[in-house]
N, C-alpha and C. Protein backbone atom coordinates (compact mmCIF):
# COMPACT_ATOMS: atom_id res chain seq x y z
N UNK A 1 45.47 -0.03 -20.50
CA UNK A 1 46.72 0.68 -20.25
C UNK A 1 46.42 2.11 -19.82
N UNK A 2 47.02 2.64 -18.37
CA UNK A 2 46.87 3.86 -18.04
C UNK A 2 48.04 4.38 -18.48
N UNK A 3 47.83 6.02 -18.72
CA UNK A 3 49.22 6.72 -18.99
C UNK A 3 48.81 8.28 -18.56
N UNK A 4 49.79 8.48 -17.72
CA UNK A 4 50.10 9.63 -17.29
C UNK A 4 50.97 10.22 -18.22
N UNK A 5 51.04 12.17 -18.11
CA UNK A 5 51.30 13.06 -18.94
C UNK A 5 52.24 13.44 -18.20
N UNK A 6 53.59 14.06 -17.83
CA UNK A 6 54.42 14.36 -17.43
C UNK A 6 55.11 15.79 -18.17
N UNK A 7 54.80 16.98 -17.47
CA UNK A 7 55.71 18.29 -18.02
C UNK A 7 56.36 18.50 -17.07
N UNK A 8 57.88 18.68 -17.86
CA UNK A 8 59.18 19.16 -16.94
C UNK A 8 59.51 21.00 -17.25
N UNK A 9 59.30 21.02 -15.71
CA UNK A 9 59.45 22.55 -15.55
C UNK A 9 60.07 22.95 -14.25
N UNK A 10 61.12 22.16 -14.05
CA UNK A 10 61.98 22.87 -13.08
C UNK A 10 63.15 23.67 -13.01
N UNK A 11 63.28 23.70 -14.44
CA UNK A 11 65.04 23.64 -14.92
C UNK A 11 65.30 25.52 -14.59
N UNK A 12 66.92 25.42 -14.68
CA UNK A 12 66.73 27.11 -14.37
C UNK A 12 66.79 27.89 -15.59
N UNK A 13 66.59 27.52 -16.61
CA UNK A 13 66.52 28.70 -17.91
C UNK A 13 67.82 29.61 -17.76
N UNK A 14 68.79 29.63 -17.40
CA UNK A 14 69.96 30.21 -17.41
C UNK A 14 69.73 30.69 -18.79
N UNK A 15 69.83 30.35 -19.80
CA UNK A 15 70.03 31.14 -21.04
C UNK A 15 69.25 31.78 -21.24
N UNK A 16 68.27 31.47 -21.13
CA UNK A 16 66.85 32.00 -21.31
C UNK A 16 66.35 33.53 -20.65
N UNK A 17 67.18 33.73 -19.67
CA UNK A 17 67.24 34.65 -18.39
C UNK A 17 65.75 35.20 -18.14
N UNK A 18 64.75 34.08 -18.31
CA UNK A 18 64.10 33.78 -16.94
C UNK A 18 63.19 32.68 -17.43
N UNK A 19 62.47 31.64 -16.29
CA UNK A 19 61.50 30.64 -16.39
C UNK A 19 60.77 30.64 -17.70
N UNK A 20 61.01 29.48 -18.80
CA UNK A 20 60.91 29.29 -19.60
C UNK A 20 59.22 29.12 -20.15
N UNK A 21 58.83 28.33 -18.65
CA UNK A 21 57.51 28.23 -18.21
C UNK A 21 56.91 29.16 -18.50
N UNK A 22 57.00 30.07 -18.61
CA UNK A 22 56.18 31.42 -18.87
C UNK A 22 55.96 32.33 -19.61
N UNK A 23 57.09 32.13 -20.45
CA UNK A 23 57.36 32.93 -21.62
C UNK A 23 55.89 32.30 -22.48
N UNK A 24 55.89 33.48 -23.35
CA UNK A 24 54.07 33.45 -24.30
C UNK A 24 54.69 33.09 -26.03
N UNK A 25 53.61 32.42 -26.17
CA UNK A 25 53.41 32.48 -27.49
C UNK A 25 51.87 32.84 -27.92
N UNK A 26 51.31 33.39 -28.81
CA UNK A 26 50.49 34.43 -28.81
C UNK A 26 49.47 34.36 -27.51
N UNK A 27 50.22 34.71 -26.55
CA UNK A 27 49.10 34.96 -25.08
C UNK A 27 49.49 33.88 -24.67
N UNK A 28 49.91 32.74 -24.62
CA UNK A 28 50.12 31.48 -23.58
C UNK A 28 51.33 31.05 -23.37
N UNK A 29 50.91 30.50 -21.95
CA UNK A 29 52.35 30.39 -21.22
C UNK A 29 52.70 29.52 -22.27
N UNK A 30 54.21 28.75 -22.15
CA UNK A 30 54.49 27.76 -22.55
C UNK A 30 54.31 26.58 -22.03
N UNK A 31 54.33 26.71 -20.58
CA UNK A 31 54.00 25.27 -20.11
C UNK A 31 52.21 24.90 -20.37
N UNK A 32 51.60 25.90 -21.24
CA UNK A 32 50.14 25.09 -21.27
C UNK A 32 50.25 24.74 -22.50
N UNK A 33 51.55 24.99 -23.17
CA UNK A 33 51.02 24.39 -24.68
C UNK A 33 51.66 23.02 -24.62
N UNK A 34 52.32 22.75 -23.48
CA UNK A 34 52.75 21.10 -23.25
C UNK A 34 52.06 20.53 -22.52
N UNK A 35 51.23 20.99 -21.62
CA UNK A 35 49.88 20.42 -21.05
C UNK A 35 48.63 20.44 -21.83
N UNK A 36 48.72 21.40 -23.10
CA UNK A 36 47.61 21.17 -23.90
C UNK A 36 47.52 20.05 -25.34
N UNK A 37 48.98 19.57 -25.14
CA UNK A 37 49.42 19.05 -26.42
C UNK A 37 48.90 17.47 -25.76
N UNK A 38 49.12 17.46 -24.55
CA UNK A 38 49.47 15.86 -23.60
C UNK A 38 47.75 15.64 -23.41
N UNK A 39 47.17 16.53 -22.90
CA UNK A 39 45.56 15.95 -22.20
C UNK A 39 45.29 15.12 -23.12
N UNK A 40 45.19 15.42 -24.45
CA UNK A 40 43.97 13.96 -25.24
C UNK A 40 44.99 12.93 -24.99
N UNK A 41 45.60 12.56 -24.57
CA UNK A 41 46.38 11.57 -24.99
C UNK A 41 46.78 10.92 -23.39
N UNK A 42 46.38 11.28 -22.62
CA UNK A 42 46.68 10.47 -21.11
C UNK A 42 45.72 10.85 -19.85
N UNK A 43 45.36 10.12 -18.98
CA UNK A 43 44.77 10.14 -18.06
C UNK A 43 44.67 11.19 -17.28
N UNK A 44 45.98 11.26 -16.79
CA UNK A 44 45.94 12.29 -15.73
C UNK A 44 47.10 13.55 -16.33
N UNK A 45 47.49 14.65 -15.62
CA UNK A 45 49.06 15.44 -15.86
C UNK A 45 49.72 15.52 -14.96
N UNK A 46 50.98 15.68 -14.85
CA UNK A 46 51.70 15.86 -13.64
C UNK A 46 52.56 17.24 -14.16
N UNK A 47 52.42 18.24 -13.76
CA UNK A 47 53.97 19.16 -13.91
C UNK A 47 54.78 19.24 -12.70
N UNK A 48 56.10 18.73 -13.04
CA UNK A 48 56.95 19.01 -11.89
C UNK A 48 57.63 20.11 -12.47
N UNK A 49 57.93 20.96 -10.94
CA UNK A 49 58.50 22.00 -11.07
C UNK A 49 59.64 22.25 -9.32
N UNK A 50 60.02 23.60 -9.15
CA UNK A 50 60.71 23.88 -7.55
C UNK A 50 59.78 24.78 -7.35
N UNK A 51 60.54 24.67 -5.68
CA UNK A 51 59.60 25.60 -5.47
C UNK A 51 59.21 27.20 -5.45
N UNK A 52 60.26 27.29 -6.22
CA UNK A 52 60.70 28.90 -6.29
C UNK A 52 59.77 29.12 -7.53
N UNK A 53 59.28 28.14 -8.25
CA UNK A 53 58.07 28.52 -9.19
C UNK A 53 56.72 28.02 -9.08
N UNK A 54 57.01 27.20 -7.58
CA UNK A 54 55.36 26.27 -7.84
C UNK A 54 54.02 27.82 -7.78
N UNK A 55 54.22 28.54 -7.14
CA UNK A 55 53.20 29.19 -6.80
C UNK A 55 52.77 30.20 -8.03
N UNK A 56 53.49 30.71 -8.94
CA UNK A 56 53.26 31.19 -10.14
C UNK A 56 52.37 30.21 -11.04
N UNK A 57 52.41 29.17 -11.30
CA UNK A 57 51.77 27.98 -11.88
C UNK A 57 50.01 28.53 -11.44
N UNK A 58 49.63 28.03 -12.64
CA UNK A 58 47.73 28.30 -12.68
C UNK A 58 47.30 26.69 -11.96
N UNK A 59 47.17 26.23 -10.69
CA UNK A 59 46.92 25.00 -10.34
C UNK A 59 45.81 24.50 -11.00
N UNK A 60 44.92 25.52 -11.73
CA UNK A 60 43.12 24.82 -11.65
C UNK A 60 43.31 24.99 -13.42
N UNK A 61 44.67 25.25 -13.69
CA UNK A 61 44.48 25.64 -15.35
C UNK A 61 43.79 23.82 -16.27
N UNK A 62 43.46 22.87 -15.78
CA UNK A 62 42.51 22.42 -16.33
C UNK A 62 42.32 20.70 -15.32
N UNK A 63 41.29 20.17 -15.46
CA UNK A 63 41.31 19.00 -14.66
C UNK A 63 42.54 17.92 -14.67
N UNK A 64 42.22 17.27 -13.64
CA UNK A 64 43.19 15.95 -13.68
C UNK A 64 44.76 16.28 -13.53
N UNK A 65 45.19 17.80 -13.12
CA UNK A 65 46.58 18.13 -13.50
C UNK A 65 46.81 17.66 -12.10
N UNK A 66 48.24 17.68 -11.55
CA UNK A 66 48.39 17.92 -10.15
C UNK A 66 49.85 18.66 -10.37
N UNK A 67 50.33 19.58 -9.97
CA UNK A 67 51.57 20.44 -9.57
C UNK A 67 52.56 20.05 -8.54
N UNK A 68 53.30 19.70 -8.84
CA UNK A 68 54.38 18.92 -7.60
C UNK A 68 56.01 19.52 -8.02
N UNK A 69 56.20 19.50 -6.63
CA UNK A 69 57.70 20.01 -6.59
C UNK A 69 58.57 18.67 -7.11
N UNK A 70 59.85 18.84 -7.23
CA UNK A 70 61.28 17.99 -7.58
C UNK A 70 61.25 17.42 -6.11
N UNK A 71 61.00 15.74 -5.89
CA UNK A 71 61.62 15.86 -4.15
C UNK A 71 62.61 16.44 -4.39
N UNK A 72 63.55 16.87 -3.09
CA UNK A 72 64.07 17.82 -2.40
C UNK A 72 65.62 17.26 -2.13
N UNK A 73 66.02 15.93 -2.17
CA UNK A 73 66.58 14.92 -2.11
C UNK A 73 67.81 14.78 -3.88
N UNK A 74 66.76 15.01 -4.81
CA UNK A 74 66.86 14.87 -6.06
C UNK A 74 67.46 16.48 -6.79
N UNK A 75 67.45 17.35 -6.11
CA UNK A 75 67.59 18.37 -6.48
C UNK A 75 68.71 18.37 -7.32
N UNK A 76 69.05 19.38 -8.37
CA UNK A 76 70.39 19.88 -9.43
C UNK A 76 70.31 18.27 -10.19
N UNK A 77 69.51 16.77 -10.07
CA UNK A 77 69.83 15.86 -10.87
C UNK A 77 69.45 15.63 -12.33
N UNK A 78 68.71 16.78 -12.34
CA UNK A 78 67.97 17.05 -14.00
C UNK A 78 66.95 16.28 -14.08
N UNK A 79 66.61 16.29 -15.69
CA UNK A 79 65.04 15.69 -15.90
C UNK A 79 64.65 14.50 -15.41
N UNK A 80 65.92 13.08 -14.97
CA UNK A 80 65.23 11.94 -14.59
C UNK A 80 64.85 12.74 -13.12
N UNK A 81 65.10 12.93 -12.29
CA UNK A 81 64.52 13.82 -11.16
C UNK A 81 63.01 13.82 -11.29
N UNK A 82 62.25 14.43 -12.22
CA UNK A 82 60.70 15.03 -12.31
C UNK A 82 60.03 13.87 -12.70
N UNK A 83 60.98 12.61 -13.65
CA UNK A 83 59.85 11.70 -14.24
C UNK A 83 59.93 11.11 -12.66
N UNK A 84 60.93 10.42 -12.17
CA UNK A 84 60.86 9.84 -10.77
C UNK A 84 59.86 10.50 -9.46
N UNK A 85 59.85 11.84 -9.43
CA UNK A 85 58.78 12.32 -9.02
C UNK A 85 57.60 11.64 -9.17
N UNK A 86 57.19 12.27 -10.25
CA UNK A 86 55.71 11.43 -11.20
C UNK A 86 55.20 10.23 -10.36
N UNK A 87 56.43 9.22 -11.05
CA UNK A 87 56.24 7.89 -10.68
C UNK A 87 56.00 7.74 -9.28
N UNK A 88 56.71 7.84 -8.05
CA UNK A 88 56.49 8.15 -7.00
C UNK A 88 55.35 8.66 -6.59
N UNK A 89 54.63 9.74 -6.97
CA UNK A 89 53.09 10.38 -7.00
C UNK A 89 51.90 9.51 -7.09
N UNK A 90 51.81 8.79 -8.20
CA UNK A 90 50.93 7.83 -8.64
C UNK A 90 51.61 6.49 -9.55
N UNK A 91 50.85 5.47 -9.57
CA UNK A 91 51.69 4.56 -10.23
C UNK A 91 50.53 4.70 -11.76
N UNK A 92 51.38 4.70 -12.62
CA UNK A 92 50.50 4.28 -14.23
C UNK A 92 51.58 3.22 -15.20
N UNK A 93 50.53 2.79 -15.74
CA UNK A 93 51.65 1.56 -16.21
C UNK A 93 53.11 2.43 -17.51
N UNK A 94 52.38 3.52 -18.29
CA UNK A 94 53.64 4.44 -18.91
C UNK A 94 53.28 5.82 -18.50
N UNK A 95 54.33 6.60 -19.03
CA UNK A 95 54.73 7.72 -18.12
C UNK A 95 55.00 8.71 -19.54
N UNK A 96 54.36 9.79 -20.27
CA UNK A 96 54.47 10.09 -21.80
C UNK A 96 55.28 11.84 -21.09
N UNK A 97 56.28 12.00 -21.54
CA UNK A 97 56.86 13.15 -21.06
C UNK A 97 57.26 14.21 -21.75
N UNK A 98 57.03 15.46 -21.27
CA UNK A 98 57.60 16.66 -22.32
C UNK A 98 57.95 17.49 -22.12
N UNK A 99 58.76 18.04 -22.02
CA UNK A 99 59.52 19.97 -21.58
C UNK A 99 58.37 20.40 -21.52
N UNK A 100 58.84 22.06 -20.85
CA UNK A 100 58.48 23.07 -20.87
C UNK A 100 58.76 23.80 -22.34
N UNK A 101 59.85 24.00 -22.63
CA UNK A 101 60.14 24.58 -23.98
C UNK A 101 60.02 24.05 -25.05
N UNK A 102 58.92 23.22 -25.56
CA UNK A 102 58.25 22.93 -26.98
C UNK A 102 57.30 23.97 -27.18
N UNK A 103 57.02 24.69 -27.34
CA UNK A 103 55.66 25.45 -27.56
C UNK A 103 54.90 24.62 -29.05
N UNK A 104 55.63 24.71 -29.80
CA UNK A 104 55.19 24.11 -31.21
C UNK A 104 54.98 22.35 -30.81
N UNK A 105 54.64 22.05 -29.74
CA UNK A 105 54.54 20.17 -30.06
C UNK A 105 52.91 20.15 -30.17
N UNK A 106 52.78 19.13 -31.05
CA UNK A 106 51.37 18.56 -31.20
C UNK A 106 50.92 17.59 -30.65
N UNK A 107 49.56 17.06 -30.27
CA UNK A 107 48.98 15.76 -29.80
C UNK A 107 49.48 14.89 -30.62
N UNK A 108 49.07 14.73 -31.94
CA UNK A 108 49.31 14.08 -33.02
C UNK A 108 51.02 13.12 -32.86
N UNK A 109 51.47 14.01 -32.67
CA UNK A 109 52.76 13.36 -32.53
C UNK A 109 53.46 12.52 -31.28
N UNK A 110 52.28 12.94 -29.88
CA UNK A 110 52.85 11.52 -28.66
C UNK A 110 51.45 11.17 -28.88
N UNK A 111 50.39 11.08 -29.94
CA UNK A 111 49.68 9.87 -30.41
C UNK A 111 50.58 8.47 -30.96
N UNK A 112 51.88 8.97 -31.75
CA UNK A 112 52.40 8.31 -32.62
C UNK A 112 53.72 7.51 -31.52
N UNK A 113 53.54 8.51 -30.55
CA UNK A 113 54.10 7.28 -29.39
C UNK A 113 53.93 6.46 -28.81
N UNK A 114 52.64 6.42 -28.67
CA UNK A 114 51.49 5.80 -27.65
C UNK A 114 51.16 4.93 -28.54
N UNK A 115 51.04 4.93 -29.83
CA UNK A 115 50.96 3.80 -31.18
C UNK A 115 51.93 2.90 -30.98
N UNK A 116 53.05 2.80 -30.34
CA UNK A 116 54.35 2.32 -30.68
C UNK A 116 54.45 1.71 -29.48
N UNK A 117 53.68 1.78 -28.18
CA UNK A 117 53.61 1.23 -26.91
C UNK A 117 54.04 -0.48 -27.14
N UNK A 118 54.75 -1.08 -26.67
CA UNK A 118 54.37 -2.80 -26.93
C UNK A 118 54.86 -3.53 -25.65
N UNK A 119 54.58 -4.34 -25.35
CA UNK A 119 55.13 -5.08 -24.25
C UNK A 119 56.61 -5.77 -23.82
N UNK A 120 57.27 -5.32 -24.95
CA UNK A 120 59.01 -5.38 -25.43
C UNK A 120 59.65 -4.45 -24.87
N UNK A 121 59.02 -3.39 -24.86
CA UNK A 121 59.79 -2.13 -24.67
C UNK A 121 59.51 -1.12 -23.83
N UNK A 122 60.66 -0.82 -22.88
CA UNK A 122 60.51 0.14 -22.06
C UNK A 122 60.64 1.37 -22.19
N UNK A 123 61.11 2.05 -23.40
CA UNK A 123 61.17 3.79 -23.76
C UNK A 123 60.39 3.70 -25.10
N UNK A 124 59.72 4.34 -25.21
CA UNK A 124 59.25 4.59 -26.79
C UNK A 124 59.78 6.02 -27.05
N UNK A 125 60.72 6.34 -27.99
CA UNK A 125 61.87 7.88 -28.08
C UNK A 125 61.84 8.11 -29.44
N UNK A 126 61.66 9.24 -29.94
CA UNK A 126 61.39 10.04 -31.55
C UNK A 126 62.64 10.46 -31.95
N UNK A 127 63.06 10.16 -33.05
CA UNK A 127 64.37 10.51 -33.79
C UNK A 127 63.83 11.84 -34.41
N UNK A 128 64.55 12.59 -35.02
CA UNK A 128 64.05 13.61 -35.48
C UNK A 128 65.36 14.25 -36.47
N UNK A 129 65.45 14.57 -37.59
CA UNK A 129 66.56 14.72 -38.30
C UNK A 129 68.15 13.69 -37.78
N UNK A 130 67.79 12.89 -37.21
CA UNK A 130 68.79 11.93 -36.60
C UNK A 130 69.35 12.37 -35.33
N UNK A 131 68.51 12.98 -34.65
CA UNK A 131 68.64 13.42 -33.07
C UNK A 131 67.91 13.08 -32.12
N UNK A 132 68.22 12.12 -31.28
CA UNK A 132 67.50 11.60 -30.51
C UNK A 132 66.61 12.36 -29.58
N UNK A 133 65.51 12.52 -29.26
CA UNK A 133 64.80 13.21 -28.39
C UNK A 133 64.19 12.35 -27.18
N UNK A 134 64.78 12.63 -26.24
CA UNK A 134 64.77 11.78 -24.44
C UNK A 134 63.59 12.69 -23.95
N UNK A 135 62.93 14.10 -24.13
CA UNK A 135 62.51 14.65 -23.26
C UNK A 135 61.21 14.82 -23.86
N UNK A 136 61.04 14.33 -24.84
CA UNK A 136 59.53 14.10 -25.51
C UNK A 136 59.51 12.64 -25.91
N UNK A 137 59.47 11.52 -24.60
CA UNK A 137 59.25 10.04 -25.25
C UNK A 137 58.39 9.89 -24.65
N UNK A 138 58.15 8.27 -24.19
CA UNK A 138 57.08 7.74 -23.50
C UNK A 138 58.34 6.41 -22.67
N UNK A 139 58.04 6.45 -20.87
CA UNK A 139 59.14 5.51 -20.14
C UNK A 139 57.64 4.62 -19.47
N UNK A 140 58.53 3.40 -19.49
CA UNK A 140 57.49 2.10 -18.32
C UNK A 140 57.53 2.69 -17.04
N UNK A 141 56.60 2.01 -16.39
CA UNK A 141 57.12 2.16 -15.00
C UNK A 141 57.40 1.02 -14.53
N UNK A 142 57.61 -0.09 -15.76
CA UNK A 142 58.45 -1.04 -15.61
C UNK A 142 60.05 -0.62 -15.37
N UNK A 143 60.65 0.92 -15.68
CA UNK A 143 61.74 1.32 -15.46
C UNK A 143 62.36 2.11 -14.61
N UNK A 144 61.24 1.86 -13.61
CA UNK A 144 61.37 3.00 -12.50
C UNK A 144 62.64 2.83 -11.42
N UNK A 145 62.94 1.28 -11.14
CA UNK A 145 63.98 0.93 -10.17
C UNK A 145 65.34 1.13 -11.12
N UNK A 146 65.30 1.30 -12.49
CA UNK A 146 66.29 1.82 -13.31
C UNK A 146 66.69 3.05 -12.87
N UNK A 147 65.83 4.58 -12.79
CA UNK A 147 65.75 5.43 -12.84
C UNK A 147 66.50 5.73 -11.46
N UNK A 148 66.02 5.28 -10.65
CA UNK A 148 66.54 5.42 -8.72
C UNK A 148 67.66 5.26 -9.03
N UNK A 149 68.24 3.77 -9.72
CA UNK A 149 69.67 3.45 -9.89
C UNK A 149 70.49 4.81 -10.25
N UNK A 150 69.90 4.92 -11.59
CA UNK A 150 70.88 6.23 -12.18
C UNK A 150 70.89 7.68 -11.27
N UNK A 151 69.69 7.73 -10.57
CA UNK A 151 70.09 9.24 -10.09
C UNK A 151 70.57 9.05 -8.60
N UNK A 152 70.82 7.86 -8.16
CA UNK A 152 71.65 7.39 -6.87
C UNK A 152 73.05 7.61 -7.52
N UNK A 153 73.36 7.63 -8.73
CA UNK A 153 75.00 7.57 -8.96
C UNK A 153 75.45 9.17 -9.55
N UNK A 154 76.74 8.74 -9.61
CA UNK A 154 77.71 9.93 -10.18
C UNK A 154 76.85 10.35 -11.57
N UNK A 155 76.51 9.92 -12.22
CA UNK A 155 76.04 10.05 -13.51
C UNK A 155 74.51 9.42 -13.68
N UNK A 156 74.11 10.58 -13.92
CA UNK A 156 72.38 10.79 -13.52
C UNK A 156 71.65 11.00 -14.99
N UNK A 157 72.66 10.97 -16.06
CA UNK A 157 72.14 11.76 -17.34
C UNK A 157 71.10 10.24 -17.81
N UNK A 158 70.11 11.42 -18.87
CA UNK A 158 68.85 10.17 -19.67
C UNK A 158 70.06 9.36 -20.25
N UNK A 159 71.02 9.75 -20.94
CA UNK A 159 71.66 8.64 -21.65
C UNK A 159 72.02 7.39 -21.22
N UNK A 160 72.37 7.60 -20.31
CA UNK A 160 72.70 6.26 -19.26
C UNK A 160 71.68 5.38 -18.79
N UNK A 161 70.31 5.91 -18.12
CA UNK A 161 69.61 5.13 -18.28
C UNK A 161 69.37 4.54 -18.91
N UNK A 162 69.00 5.05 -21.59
CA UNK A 162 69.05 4.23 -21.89
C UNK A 162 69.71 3.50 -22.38
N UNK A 163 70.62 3.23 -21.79
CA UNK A 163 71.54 2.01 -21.84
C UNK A 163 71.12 0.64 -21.29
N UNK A 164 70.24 0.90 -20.42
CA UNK A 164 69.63 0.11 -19.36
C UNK A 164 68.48 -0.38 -19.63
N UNK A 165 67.50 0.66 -20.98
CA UNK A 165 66.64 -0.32 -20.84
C UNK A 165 66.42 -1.00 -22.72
N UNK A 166 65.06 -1.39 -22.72
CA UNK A 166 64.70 -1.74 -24.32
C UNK A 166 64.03 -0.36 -24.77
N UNK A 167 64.95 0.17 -25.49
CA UNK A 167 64.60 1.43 -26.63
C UNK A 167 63.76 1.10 -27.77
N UNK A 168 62.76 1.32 -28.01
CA UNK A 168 62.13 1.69 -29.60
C UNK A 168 62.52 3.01 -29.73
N UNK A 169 63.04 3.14 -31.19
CA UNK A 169 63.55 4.90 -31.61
C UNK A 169 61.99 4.57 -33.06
N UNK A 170 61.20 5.61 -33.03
CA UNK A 170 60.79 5.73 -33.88
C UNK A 170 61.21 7.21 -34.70
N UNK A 171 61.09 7.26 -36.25
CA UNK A 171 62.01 8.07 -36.85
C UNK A 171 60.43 9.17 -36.77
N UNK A 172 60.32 10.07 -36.94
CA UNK A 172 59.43 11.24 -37.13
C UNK A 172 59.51 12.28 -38.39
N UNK A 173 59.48 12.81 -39.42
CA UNK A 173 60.07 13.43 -40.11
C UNK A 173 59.60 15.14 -39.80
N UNK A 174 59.01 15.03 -39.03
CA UNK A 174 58.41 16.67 -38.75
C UNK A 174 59.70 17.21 -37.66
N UNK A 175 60.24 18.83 -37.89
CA UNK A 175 60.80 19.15 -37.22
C UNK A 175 59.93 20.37 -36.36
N UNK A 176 59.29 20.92 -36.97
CA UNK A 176 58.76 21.85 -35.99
C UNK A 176 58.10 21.25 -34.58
N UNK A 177 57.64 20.58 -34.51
CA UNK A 177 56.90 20.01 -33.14
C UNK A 177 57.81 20.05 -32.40
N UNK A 178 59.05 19.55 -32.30
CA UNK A 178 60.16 19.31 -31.21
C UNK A 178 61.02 20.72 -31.10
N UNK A 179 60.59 22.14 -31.97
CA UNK A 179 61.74 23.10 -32.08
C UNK A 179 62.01 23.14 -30.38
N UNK A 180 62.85 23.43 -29.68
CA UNK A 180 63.11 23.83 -28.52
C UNK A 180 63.40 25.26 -28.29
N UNK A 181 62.83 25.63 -27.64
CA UNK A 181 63.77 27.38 -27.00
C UNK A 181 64.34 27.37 -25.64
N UNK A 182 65.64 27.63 -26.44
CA UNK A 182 66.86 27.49 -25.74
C UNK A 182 67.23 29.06 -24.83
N UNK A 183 67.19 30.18 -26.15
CA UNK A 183 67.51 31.59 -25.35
C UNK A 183 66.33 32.28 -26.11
N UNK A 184 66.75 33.50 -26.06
CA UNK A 184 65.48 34.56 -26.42
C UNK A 184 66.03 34.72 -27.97
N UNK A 185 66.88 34.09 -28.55
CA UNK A 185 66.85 34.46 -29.64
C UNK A 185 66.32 33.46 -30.56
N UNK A 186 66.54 32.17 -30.08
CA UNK A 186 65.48 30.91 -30.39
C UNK A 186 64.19 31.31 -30.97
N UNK A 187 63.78 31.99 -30.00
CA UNK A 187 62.41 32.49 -29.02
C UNK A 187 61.54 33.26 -30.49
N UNK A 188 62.91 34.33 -30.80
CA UNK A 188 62.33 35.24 -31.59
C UNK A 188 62.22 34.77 -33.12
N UNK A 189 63.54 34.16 -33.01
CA UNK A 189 63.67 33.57 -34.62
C UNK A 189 62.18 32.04 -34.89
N UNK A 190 61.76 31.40 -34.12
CA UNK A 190 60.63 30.54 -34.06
C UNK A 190 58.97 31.45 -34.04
N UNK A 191 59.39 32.17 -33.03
CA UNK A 191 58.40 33.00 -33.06
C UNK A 191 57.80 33.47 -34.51
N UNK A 192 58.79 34.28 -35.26
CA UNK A 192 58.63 35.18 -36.26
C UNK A 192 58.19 34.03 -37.81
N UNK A 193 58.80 32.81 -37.72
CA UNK A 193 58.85 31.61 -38.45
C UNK A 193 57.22 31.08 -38.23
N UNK A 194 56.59 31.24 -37.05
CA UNK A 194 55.52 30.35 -36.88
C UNK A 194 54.65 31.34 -37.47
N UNK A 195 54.81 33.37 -37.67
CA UNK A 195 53.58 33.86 -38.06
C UNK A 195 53.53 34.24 -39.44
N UNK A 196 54.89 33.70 -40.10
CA UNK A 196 55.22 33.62 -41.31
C UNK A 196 54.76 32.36 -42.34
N UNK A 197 54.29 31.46 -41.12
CA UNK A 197 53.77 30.30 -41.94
C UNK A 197 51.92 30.11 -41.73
N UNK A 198 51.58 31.26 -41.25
CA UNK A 198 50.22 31.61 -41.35
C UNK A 198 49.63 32.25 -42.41
């Protein structure tokens, strides 16, 4: 089984008021702590991003990555947009995916996805205090002509896709790995939490 690493980094950080991608946690971007969380755990990386940020991106920041824009076609359709990218790029039999704004995610934890892989199921997706998390799972590329479907229509959202396919929800009990930063106050209040637990 091959599996590609997938970081989504195109989005516009509106709240955030600016590229989320970049913001540091002690010295590092954020998008390397989701490319550093993914390498042990998959073949290759893909970060999709636009192009109003591809060139800021460190291309050589470690082997096997490749940097690719949103086709162009797909634009404003959100995250299924970047995994469809991916897929399109190279074919791997799963596709293990993760924001830009986890800074706190661990290997350990899309180990425990990649555990859960089976031939039943086309999403492997982490519950987390009873909140589903779509943007840190693992998709087939058995679900790829799914994916075209949904972002060909009015309604492009992950939810809809999984409607479409076979879900495993595995439950997780750790919340820090998935914290998200949303605005700068996220940012600060996680921040100040992570050097408090040192």
């Amino acid at each position: 089984m091959n599996l590609a690493g997938v970081v989504l980094a195109g989005g516009k950080s509106r709240r955030f008021g600016s590229p989320k991608a970049f913001a540091k946690r002690e010295g590092k971007d954020f998008y390397q702590y989701s490319l550093d969380a993914l390498r042990p755990v998959v073949d290759e990386l893909f970060l999709i991003t636009n192009p109003e940020l591809y060139n800021h991106f460190d291309l050589h920041y470690m082997k096997n990555l490749t940097v690719l824009n949103d086709s162009p076609e797909l634009k404003e359709r959100g995250p299924l947009s970047g995994l469809w990218t991916a897929m399109n790029a190279k074919t791997f039999d799963w596709y293990i995916v993760l924001p830009v704004d986890v800074p706190f995610m661990e290997t350990r934890v899309l180990q425990q996805l990649v555990h859960n892989i089976d031939g039943d199921t086309d999403v492997v997706l982490p519950v987390v205090a009873s909140r589903k998390q779509p943007l840190v799972a693992a998709y087939s590329a058995r679900i790829k002509s799914n994916i075209k479907r949904v972002l060909d229509s009015d309604d492009y959202s992950v939810a809809r896709l999984l409607d479409m396919c076979q879900v495993k929800y595995i439950n997780i009990e750790e919340h820090q790995p998935f914290y998200n930063i949303n605005d700068s106050t996220d940012f600060q209040v996680y921040i100040h939490n992570d050097r408090e637990s040192k």
